[in-house]
N, C-alpha and C. Protein backbone atom coordinates (compact mmCIF):
# COMPACT_ATOMS: atom_id res chain seq x y z
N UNK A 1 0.85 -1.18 0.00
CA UNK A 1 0.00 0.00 0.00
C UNK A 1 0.88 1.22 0.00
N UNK A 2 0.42 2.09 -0.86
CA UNK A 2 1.65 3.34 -1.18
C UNK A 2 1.24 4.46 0.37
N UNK A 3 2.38 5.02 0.37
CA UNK A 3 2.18 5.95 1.65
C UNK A 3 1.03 7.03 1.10
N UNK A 4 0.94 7.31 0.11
CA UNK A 4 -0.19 8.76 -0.48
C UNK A 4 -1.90 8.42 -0.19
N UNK A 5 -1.78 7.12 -0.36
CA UNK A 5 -3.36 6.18 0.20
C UNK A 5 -3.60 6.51 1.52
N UNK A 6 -3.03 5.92 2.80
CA UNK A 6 -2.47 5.88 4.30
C UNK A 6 -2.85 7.20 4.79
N UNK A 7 -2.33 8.04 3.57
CA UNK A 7 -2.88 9.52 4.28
C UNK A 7 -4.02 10.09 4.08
N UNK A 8 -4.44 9.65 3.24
CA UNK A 8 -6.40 10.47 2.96
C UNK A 8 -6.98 9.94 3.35
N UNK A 9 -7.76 11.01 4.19
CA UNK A 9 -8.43 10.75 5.80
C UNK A 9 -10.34 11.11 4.78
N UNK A 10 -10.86 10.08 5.48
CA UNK A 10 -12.59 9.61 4.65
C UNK A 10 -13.20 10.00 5.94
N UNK A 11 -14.33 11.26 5.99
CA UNK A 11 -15.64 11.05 6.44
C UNK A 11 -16.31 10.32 6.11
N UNK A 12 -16.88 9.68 7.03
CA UNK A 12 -18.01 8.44 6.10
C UNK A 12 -19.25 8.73 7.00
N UNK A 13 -20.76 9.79 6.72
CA UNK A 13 -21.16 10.00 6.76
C UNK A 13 -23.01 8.80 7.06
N UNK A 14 -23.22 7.53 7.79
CA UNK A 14 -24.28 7.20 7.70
C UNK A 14 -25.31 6.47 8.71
N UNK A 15 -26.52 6.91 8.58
CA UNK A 15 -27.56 6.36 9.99
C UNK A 15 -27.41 5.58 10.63
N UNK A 16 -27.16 4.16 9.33
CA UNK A 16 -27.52 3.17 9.70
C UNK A 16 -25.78 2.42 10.51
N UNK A 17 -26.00 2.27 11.52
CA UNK A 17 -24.57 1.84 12.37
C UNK A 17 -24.11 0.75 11.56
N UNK A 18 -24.74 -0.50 10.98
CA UNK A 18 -24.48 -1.74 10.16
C UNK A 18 -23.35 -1.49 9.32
N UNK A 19 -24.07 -0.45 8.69
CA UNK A 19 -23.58 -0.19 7.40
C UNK A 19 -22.14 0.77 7.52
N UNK A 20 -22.35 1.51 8.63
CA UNK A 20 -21.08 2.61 8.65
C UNK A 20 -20.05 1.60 9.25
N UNK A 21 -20.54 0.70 9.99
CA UNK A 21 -19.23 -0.32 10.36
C UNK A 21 -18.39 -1.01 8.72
N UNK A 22 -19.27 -1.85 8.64
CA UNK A 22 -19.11 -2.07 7.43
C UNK A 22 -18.35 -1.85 6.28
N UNK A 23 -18.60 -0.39 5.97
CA UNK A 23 -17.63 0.35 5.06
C UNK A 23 -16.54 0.83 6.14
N UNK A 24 -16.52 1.27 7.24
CA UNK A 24 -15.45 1.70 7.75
C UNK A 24 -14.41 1.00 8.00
N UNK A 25 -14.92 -0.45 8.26
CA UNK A 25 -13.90 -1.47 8.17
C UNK A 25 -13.27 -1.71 6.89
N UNK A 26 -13.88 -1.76 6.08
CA UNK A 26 -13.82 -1.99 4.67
C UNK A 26 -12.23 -0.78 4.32
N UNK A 27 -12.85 0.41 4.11
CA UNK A 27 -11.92 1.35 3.68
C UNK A 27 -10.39 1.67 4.76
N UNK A 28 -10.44 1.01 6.43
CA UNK A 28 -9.63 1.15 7.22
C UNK A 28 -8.41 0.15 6.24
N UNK A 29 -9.21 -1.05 5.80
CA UNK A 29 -8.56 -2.23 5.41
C UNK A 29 -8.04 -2.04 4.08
N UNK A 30 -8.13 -0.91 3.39
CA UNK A 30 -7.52 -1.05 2.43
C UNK A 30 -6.64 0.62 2.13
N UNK A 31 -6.44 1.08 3.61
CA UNK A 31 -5.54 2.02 4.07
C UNK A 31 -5.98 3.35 4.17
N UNK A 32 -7.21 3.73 4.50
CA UNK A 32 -7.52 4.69 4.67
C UNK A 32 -7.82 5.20 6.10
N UNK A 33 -7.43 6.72 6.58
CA UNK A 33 -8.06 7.02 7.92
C UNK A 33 -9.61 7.56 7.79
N UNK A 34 -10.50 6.78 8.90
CA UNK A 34 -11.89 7.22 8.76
C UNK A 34 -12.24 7.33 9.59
N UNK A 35 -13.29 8.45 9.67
CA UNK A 35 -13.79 9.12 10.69
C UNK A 35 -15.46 9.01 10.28
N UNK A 36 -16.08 8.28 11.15
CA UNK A 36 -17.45 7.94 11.31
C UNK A 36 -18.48 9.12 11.64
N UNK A 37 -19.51 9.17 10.94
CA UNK A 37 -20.42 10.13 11.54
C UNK A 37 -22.07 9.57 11.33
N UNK A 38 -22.63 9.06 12.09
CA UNK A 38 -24.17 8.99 12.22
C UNK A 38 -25.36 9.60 11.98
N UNK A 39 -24.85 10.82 11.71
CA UNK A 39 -25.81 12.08 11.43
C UNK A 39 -24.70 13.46 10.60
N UNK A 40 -25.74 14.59 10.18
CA UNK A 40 -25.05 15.74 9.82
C UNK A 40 -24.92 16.12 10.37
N UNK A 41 -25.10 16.48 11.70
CA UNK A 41 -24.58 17.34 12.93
C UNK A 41 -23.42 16.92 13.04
N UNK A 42 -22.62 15.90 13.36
CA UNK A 42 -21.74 15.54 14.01
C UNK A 42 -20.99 15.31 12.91
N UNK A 43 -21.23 15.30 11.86
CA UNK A 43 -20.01 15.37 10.15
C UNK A 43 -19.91 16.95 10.25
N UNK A 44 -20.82 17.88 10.49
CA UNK A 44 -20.49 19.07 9.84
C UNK A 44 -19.13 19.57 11.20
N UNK A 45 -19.70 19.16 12.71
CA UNK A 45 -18.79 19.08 13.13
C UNK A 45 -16.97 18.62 12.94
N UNK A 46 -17.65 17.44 12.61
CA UNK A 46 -15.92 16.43 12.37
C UNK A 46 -15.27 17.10 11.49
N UNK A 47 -16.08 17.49 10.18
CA UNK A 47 -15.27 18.35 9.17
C UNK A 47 -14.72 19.58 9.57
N UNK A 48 -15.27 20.23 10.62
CA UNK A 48 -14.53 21.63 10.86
C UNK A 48 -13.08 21.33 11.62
N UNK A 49 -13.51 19.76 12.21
CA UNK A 49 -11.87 19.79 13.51
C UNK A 49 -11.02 19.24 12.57
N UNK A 50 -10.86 17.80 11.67
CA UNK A 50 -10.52 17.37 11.05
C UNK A 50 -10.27 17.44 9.60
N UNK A 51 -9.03 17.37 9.43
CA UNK A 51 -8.75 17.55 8.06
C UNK A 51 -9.40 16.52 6.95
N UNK A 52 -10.22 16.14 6.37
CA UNK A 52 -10.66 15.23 5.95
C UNK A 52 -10.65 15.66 4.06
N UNK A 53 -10.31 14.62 3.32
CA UNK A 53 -10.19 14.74 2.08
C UNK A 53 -11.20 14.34 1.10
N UNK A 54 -11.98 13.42 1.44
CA UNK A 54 -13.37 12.87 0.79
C UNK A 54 -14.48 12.93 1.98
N UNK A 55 -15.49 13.00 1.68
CA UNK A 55 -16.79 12.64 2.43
C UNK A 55 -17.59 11.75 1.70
N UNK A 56 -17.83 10.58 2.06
CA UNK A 56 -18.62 9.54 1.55
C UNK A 56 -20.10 9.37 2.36
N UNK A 57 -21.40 10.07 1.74
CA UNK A 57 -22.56 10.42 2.20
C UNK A 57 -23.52 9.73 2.01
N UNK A 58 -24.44 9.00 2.95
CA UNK A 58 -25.62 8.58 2.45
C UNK A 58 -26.15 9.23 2.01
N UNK A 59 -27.66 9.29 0.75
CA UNK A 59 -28.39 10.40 0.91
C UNK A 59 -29.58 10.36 1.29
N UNK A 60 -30.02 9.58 2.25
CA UNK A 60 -31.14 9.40 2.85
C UNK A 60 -31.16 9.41 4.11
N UNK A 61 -30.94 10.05 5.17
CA UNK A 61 -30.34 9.92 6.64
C UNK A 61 -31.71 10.85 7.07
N UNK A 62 -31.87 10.46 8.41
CA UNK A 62 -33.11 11.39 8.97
C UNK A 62 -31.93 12.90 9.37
N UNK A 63 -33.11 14.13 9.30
CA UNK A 63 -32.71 15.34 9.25
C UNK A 63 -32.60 15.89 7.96
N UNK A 64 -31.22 16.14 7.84
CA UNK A 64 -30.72 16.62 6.62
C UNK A 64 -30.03 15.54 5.92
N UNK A 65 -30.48 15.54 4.63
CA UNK A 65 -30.19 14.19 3.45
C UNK A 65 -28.55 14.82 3.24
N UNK A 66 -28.24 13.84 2.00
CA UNK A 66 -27.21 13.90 1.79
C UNK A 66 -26.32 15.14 0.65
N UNK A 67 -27.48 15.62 0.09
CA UNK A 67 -26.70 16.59 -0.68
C UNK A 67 -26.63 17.99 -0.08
N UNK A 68 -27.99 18.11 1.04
CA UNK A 68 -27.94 19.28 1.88
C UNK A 68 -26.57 19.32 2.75
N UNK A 69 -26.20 18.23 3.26
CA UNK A 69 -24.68 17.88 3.97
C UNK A 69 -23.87 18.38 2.98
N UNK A 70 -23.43 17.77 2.07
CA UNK A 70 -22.42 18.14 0.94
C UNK A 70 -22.50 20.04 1.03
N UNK A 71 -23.83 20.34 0.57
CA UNK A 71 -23.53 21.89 0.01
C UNK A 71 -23.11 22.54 1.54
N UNK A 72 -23.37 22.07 2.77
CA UNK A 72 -22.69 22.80 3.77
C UNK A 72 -21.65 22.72 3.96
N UNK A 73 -20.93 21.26 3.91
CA UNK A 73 -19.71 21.06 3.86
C UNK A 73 -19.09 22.40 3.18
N UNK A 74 -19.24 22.10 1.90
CA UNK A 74 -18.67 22.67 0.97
C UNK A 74 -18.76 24.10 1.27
N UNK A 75 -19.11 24.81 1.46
CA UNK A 75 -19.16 26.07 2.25
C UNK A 75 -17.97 26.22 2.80
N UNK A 76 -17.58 25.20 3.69
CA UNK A 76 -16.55 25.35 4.60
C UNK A 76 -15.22 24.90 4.34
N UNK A 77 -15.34 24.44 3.33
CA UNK A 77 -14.45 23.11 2.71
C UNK A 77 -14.66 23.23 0.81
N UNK A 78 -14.44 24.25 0.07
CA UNK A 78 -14.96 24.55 -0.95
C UNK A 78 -14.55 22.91 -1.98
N UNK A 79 -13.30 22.54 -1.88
CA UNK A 79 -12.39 21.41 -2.42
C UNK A 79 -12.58 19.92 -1.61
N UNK A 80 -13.45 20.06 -0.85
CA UNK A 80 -13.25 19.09 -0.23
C UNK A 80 -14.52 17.45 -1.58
N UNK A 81 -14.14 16.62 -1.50
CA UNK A 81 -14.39 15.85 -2.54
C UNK A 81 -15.75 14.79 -2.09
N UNK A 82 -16.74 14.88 -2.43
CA UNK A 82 -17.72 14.12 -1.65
C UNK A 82 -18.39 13.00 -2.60
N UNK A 83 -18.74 11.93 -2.18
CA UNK A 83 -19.46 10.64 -3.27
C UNK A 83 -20.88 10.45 -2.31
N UNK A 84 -21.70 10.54 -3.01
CA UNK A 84 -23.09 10.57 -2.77
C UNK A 84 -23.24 8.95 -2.87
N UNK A 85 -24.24 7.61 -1.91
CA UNK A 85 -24.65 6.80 -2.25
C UNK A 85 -25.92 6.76 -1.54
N UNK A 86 -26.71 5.28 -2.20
CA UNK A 86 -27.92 6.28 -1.79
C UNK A 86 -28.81 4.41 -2.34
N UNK A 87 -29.64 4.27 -1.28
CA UNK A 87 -30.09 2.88 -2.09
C UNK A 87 -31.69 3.16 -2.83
N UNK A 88 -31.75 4.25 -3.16
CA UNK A 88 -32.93 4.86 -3.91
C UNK A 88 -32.25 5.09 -5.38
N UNK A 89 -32.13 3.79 -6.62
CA UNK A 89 -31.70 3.57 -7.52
C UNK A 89 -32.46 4.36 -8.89
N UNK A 90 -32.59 5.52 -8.73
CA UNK A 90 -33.17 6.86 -9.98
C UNK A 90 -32.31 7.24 -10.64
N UNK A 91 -32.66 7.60 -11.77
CA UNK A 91 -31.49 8.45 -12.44
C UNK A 91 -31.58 9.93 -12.25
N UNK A 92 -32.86 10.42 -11.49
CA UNK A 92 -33.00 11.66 -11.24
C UNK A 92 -32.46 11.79 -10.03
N UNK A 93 -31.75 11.35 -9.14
CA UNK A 93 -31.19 11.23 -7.46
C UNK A 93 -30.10 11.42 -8.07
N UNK A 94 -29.33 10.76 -8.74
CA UNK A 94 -28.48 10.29 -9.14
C UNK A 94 -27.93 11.89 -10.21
N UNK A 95 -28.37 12.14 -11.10
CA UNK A 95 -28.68 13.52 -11.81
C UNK A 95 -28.58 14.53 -11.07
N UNK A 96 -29.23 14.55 -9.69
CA UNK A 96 -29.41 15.62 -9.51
C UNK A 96 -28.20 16.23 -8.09
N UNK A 97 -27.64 14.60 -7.25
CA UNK A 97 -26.50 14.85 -6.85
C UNK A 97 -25.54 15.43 -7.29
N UNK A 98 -25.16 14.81 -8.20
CA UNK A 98 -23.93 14.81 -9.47
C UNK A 98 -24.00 16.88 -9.80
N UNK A 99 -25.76 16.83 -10.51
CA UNK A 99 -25.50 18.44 -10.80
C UNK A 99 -25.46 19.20 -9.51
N UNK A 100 -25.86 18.98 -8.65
CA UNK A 100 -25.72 19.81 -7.53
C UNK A 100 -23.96 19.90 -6.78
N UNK A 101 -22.97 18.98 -7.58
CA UNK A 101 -21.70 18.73 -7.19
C UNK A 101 -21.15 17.71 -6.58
N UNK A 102 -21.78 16.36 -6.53
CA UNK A 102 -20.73 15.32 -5.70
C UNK A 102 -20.01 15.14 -7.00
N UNK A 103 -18.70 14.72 -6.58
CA UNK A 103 -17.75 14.16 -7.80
C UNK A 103 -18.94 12.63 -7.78
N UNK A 104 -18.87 12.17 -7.34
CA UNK A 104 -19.83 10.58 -7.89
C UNK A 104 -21.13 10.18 -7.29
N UNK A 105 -21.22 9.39 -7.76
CA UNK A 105 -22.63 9.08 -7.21
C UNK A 105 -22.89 7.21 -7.11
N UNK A 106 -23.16 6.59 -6.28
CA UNK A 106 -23.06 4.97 -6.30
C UNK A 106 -24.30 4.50 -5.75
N UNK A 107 -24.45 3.75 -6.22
CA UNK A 107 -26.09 2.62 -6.10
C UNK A 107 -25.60 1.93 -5.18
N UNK A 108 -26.33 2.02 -4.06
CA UNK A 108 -26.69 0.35 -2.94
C UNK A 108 -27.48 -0.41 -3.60
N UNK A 109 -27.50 -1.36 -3.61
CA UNK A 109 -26.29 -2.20 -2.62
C UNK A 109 -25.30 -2.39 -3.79
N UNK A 110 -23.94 -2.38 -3.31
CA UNK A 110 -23.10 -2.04 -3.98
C UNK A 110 -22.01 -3.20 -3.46
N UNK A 111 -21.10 -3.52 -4.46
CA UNK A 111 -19.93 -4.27 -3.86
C UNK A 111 -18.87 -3.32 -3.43
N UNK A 112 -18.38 -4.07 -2.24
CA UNK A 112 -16.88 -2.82 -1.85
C UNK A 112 -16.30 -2.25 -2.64
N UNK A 113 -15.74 -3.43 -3.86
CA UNK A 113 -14.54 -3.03 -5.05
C UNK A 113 -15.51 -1.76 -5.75
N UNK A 114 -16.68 -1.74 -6.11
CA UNK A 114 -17.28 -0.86 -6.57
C UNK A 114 -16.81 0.51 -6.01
N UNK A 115 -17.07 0.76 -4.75
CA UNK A 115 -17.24 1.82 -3.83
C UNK A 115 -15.53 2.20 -4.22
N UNK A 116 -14.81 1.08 -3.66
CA UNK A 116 -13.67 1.56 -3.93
C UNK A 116 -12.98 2.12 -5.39
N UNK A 117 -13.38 1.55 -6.45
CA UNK A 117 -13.31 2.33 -7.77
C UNK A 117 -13.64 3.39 -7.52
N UNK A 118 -14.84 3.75 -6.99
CA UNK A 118 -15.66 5.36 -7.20
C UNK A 118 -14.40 6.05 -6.43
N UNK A 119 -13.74 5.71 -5.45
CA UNK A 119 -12.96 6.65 -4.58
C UNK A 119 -11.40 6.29 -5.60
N UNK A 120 -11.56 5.67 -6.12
CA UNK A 120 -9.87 5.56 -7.05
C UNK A 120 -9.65 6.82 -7.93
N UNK A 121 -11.56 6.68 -8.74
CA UNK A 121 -11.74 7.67 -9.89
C UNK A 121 -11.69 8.88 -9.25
N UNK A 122 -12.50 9.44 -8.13
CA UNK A 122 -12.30 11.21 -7.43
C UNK A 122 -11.36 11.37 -7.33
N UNK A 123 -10.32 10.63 -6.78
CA UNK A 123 -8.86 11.27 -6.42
C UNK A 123 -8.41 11.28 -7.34
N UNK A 124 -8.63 10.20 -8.16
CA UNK A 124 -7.67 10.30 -9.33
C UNK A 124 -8.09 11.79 -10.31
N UNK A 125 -9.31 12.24 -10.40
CA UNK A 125 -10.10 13.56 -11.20
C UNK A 125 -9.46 14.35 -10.77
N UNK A 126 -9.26 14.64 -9.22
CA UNK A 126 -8.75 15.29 -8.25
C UNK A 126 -8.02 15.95 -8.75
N UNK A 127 -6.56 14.95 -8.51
CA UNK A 127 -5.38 14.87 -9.06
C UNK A 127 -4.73 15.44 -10.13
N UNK A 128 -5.71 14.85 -11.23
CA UNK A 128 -5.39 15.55 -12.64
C UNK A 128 -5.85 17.38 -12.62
N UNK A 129 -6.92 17.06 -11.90
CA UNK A 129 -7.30 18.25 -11.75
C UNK A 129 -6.17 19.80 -11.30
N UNK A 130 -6.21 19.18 -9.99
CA UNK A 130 -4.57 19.97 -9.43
C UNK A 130 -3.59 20.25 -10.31
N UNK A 131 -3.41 19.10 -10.98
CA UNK A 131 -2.25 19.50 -12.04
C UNK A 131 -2.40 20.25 -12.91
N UNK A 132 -3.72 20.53 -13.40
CA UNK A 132 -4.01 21.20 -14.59
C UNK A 132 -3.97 22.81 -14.42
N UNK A 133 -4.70 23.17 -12.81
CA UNK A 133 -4.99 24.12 -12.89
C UNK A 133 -3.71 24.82 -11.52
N UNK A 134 -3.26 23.65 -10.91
CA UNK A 134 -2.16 23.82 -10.40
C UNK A 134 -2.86 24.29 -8.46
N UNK A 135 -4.30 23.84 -8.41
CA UNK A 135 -4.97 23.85 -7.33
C UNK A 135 -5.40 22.73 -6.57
């Protein structure tokens, strides 16, 4: 595992405890630091103390859904890189994340390797991105 992985630190943003274990184990195990959040209160929190590089969001959570999270984030965090998933399989959810700004968007139920592609491709957009514009 390259040291540049090891260091990008994942909010992982979701209700359901099952599931945030789940992926958190998942993404710990394939070298990432993650920081759990159950709700948007306590992400919009984590994001202000913590340096965090992706946010990986349900978008169905009681309170505030998942793209209302994102556009606050982002407020605070203009660059910060977020993947919307969401087990409400539309192309208009899906459409309308994406236009509202997540770099991706992923269908539950989903396989890990999936999830993990989606986070290969943002950084990797990222990346190129930075280089291009040198940000």
């Amino acid at each position: 595992m390259s040291e540049k992985v090891k260091q990008k630190r994942i909010l992982l943003v979701d209700d359901n405890a099952n599931i945030l274990e789940l992926l958190s184990d998942f993404l710990r195990g394939i070298g990432y630091a993650v920081r759990e959040t159950r709700d948007a209160e306590e992400a919009m929190k984590v994001a202000k103390e913590d340096p965090v590089d992706l946010a990986i969001i349900d978008l169905k959570m009681s309170g505030m859904d998942g793209i209302e999270l994102m556009l606050f984030l982002r407020k605070t965090k203009p660059h910060l890189l977020v993947i919307i998933y969401s087990g409400y399989p539309f192309i208009d959810t899906a459409t309308e994340a994406l236009k509202m700004g997540a770099d991706d968007y992923v269908n539950k139920p989903f396989l890990l390797n999936k999830l993990k592609m989606s986070i290969d491709k943002v950084f990797k957009k990222h990346k190129n991105s930075i280089l291009k514009t040198g940000r």
